[in-house]
Protein backbone atom coordinates (compact mmCIF):
# COMPACT_ATOMS: atom_id res chain seq x y z
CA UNK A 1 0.97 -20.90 33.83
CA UNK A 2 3.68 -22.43 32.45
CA UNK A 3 2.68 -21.03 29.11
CA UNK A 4 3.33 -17.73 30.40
CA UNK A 5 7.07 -18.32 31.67
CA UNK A 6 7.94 -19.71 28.59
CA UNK A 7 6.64 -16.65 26.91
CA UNK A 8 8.73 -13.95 29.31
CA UNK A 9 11.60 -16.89 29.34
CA UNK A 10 11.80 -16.35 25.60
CA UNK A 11 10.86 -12.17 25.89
CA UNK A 12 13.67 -12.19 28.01
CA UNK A 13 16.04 -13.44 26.01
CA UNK A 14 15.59 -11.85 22.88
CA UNK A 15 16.00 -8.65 25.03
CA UNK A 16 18.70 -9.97 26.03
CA UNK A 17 20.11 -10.77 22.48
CA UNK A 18 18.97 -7.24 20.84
CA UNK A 19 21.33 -4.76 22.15
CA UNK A 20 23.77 -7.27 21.07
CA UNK A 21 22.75 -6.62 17.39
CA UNK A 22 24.01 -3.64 15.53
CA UNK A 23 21.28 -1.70 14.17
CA UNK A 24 20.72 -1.18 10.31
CA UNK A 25 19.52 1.85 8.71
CA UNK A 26 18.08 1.00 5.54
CA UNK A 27 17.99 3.95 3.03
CA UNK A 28 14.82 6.00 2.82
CA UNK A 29 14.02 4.57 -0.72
CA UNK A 30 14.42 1.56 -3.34
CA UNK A 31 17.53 -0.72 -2.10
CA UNK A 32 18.09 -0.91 -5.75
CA UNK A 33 21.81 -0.30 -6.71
CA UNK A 34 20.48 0.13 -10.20
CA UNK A 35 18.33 2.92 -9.87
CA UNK A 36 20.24 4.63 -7.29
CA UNK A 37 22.68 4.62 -10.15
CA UNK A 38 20.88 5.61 -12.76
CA UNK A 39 19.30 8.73 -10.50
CA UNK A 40 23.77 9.51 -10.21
CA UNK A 41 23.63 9.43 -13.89
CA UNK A 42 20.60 12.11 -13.98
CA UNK A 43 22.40 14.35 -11.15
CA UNK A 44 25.76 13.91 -13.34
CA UNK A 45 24.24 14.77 -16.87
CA UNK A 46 21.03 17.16 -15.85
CA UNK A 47 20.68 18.56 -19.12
CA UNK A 48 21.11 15.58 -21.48
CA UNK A 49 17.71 14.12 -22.41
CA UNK A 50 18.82 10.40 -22.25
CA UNK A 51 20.20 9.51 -18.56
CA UNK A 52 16.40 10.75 -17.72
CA UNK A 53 14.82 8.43 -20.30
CA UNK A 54 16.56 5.69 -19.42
CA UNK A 55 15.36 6.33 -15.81
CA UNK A 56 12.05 6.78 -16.65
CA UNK A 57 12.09 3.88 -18.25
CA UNK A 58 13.63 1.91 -16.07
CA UNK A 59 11.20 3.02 -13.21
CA UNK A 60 8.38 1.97 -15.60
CA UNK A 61 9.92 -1.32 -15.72
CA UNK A 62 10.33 -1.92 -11.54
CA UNK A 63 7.13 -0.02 -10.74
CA UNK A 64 9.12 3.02 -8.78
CA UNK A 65 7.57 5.45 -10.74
CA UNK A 66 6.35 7.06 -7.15
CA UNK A 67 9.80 7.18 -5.88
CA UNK A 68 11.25 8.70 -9.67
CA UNK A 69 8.05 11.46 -9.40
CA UNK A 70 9.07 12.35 -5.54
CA UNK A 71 12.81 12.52 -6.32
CA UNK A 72 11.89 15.50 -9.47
CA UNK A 73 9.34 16.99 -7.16
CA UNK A 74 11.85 17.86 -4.47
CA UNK A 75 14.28 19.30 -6.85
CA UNK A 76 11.72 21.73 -8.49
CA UNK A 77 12.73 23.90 -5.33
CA UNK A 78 16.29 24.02 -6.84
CA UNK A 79 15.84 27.06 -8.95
CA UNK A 80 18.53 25.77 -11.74
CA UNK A 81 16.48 22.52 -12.01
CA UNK A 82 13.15 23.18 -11.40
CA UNK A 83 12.29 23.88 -15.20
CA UNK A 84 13.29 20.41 -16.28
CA UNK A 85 11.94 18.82 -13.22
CA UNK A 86 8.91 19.56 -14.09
CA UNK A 87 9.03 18.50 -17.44
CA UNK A 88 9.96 15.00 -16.20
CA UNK A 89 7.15 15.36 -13.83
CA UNK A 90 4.67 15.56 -16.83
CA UNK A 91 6.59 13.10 -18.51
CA UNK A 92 6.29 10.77 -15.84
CA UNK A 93 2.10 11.40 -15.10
CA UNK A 94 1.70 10.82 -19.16
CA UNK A 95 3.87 7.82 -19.19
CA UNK A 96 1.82 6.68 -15.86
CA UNK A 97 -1.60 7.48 -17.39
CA UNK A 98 -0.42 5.41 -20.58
CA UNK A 99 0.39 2.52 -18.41
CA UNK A 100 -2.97 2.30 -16.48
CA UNK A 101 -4.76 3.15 -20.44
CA UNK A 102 -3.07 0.05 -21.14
CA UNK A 103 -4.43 -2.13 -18.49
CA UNK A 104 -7.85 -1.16 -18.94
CA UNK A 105 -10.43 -3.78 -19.79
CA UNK A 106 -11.52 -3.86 -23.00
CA UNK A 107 -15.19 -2.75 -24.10
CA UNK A 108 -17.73 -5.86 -24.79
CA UNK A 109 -17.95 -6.99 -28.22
CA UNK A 110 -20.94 -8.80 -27.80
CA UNK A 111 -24.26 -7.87 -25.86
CA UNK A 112 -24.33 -9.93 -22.24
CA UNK A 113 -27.23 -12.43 -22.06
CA UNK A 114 -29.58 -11.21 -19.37
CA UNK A 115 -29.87 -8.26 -21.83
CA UNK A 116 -30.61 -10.02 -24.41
CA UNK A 117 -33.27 -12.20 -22.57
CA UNK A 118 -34.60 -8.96 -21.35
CA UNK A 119 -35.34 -7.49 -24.64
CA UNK A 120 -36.30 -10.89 -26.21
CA UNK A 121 -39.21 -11.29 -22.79
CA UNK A 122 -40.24 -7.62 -23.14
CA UNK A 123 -40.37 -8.37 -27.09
CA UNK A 124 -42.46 -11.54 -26.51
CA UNK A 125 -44.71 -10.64 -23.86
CA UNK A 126 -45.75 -6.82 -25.84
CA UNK A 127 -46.57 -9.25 -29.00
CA UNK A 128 -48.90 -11.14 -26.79
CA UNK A 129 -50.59 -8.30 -25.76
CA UNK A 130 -51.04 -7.00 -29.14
CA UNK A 131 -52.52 -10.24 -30.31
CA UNK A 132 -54.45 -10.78 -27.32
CA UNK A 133 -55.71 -7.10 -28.08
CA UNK A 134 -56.64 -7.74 -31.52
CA UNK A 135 -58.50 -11.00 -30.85
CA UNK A 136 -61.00 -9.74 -28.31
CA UNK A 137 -62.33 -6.39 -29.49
C-alpha cells in the first residue's frame, strides 16, 4: 500500500511540474543544421547540378536518404520543379540501390562441407553397390 502512494505521490508531482515546462516542437525532420542547409542551398540554386550533388551525397553519408527522397517527392507537384525532382528522385533510388549492391554478401568461393560429404557418401556408397553387383552375379 505504501507502494502505491509513493507512486501517485510522485504522479502527482510531475503533474504538478509539467505545465510548468514550456513545450518544444521539434521540427518534422533531421535536427541537422547541416542538411537543413544544404536543402537552402538546393531551394537557392534549383537549376545548378552541384548544391543537389552535394546533398545527395551528403544524405548518403548520414543515412537521410528517406528524408532527401520525400523532400523531391513533394516538390514534383510544383510544376516549375517537378522535371528535375524527379530526376533527383531516380538519382537518389540508383544511388540507394548502389549502396545496398554494395553491402551484399559475397558469393562462396569454395563448396560448403556437408555438400561435399554428400557427394563424396553418395559417391562411396554407389561404388559399393557396383562392386557388390559385380561380385555376386
Amino acid at each position: 500500500m505504501s507502494h502505491n502512494r509513493l507512486v501517485s505521490d510522485s504522479t502527482s508531482q510531475s503533474e504538478a511540474a509539467a505545465p510548468e515546462a514550456a513545450p518544444t516542437e521539434e521540427p518534422a525532420g533531421p535536427a541537422d543544421a547541416g542538411f537543413e542547409a544544404l536543402w537552402q542551398r538546393v531551394l537557392d540554386g534549383w537549376d545548378d547540378d552541384k548544391p543537389h550533388a552535394a546533398l545527395l551525397e551528403f544524405a548518403l553519408r548520414t543515412e537521410q536518404l528517406p528524408e532527401v527522397a520525400g523532400r523531391y517527392r513533394k516538390l514534383k507537384e510544383d510544376p516549375t520543379k517537378a522535371e528535375r525532382a524527379q530526376k533527383r528522385l531516380d538519382a537518389i533510388v540508383l544511388a540507394a540501390t548502389q549502396l545496398m549492391m554494395s553491402m551484399k554478401t559475397p558469393p562462396r568461393t569454395q563448396i560448403p562441407l556437408p555438400i561435399t560429404f554428400s557427394a563424396f557418401g553418395i559417391f562411396l556408397f554407389t561404388l559399393c553397390f557396383v562392386a557388390y553387383m559385380y561380385l555376386h552375379r
